[in-house]
N, C-alpha and C. Protein backbone atom coordinates (compact mmCIF):
# COMPACT_ATOMS: atom_id res chain seq x y z
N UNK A 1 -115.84 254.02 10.21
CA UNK A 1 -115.83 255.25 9.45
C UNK A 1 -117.16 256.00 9.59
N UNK A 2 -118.50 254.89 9.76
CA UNK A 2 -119.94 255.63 9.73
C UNK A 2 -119.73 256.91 11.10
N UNK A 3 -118.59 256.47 12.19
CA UNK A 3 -118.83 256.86 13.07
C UNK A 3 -118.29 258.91 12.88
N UNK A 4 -117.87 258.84 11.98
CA UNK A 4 -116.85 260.17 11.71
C UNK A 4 -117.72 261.22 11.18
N UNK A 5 -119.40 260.34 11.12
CA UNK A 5 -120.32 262.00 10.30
C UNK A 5 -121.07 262.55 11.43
N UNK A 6 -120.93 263.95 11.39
CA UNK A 6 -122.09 264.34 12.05
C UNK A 6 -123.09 265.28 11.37
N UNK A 7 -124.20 265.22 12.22
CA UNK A 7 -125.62 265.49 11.50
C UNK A 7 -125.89 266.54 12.30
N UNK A 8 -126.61 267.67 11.87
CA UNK A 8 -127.02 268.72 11.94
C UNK A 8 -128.55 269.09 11.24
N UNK A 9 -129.20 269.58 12.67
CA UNK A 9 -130.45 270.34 11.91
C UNK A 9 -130.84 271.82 12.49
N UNK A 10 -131.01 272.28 11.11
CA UNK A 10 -131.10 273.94 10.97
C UNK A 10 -132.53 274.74 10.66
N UNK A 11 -133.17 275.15 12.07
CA UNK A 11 -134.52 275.36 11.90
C UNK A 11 -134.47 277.24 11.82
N UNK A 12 -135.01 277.95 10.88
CA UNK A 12 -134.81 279.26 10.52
C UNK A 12 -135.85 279.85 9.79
N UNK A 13 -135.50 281.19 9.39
CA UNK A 13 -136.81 281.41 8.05
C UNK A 13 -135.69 281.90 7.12
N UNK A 14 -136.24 281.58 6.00
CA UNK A 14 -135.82 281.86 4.55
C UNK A 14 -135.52 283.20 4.25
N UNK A 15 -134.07 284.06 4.12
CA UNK A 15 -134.00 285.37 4.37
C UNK A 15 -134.30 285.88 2.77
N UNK A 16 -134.34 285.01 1.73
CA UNK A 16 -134.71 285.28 0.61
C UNK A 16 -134.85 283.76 -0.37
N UNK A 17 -135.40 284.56 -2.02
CA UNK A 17 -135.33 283.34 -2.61
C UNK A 17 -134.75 282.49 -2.90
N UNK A 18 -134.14 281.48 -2.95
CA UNK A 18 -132.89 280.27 -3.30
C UNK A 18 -132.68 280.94 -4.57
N UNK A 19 -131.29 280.39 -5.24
CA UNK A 19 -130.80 280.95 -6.40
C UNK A 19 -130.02 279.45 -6.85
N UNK A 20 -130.66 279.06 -8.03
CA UNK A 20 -129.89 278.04 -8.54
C UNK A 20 -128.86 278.29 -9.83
N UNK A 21 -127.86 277.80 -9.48
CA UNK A 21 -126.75 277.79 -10.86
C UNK A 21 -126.54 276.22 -11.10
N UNK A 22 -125.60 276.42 -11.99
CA UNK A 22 -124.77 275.39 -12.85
C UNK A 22 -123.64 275.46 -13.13
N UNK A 23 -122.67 274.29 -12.71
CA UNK A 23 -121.66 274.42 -13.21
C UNK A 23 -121.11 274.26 -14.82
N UNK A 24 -120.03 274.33 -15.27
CA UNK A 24 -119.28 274.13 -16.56
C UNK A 24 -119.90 272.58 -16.58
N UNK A 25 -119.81 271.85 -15.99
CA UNK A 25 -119.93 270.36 -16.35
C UNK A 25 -121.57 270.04 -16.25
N UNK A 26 -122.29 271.05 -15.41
CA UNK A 26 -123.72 270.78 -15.38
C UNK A 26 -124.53 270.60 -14.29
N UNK A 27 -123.42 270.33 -13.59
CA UNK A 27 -124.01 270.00 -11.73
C UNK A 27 -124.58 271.29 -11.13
N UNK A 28 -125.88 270.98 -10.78
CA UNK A 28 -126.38 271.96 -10.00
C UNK A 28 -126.07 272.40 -8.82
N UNK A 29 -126.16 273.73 -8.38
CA UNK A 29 -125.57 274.30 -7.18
C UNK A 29 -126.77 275.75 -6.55
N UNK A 30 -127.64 274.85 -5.34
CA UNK A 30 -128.36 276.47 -5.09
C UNK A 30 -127.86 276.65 -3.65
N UNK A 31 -128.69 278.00 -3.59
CA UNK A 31 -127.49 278.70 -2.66
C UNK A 31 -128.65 279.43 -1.83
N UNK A 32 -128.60 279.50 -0.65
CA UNK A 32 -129.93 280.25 0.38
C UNK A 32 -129.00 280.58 1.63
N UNK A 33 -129.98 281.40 2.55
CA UNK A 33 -129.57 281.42 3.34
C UNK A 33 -130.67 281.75 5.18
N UNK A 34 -130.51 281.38 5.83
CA UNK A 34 -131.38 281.04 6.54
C UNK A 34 -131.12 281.97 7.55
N UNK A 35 -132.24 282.97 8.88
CA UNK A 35 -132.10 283.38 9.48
C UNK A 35 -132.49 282.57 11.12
N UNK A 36 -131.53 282.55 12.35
CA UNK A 36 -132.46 281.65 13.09
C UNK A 36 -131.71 282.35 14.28
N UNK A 37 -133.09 282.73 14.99
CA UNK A 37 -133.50 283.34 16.42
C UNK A 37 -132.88 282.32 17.90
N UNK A 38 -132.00 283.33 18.37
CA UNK A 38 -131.87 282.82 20.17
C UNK A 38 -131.80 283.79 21.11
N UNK A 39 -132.60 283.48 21.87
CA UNK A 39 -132.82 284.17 23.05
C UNK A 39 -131.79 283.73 24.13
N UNK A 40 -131.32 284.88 24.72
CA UNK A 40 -130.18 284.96 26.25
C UNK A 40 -130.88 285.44 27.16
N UNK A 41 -130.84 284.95 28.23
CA UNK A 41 -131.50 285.32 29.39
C UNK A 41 -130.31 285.27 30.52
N UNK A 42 -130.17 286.78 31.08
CA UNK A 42 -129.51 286.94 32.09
C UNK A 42 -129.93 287.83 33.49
N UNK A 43 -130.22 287.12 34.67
CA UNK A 43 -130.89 287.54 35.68
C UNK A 43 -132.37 288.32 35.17
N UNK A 44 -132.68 289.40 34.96
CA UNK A 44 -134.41 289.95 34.47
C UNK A 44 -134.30 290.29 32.98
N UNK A 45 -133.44 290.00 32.26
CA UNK A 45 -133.73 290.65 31.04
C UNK A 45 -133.24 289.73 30.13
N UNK A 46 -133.80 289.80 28.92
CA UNK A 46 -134.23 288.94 27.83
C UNK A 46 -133.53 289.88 26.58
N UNK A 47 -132.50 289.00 26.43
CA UNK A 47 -131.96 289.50 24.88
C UNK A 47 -132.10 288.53 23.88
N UNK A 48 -132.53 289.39 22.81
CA UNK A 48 -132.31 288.16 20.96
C UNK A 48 -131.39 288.37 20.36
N UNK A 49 -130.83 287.39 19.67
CA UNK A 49 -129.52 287.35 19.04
C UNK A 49 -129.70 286.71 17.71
N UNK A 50 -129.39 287.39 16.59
CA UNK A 50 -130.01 286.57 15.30
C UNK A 50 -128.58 285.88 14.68
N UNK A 51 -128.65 284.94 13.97
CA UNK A 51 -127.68 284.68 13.64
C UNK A 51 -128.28 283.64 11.86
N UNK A 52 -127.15 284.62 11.12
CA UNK A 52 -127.79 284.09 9.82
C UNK A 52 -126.07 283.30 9.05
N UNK A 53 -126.89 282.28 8.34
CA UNK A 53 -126.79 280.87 7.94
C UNK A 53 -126.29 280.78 6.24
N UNK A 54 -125.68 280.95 6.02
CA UNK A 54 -125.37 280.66 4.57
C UNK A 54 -125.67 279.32 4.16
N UNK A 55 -126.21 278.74 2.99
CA UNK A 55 -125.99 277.18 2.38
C UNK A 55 -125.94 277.33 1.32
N UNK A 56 -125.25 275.72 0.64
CA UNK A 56 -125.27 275.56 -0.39
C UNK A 56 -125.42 274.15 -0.64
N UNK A 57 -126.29 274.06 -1.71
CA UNK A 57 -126.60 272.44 -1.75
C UNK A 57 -126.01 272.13 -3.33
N UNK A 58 -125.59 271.13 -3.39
CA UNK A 58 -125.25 270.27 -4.70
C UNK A 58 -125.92 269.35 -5.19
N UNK A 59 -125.66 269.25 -6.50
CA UNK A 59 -126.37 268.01 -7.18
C UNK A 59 -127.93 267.88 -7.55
N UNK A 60 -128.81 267.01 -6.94
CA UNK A 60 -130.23 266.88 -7.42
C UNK A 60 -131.18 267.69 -5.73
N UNK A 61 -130.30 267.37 -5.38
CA UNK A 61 -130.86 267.75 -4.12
C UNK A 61 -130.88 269.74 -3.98
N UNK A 62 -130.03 270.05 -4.94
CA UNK A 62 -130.20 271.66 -4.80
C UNK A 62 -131.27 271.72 -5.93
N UNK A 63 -131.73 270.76 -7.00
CA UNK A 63 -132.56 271.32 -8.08
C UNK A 63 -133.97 271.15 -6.96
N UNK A 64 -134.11 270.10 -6.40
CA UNK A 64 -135.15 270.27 -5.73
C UNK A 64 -135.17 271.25 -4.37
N UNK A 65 -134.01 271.58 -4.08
CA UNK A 65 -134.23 273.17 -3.05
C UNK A 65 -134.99 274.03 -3.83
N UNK A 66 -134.06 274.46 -5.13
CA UNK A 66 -134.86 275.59 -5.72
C UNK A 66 -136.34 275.18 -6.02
N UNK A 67 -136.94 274.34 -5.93
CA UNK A 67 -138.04 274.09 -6.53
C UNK A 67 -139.09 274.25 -5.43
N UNK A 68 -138.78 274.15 -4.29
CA UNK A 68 -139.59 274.14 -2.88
C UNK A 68 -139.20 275.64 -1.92
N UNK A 69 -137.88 276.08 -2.28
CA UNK A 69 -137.78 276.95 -1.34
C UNK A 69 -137.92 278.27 -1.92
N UNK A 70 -139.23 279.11 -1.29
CA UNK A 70 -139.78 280.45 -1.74
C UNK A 70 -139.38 281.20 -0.47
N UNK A 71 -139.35 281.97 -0.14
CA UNK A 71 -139.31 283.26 1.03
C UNK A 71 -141.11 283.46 0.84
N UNK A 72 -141.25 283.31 2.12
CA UNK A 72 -142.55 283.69 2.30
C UNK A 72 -143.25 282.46 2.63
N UNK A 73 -143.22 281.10 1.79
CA UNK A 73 -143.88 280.36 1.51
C UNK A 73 -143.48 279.03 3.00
């Protein structure tokens, strides 16, 4: 079953500040979203392509997003 996860890493800049909520029952939920740069290269010319990232984290792990993730910082 270990074999059925896959892992992902998402290197970007912070397009703004995280926003933390709560649910009815209490569980935390923050919410960001990330901007991250690729370059295409075809024969002499160089194009960028941005492509932005929605997240959302749950539980203890989003109280400590909001607590670390600033725009800017």
């Amino acid at each position: 079953m270990a074999n059925d996860i896959n892992s992902v890493v998402l290197v970007g800049r912070l397009r703004r500040d995280s926003e933390l909520k709560f649910t009815n029952s209490g569980t935390a939920i923050c919410r960001f979203s990330i901007a991250v740069n690729r370059v295409k290269r075809s024969a002499d010319q160089r194009e960028e392509e941005v492509s932005y990232i929605d997240i959302v984290v749950w539980g203890k792990q989003a109280e400590q997003c909001d607590r670390f993730l600033e725009k800017g910082a």
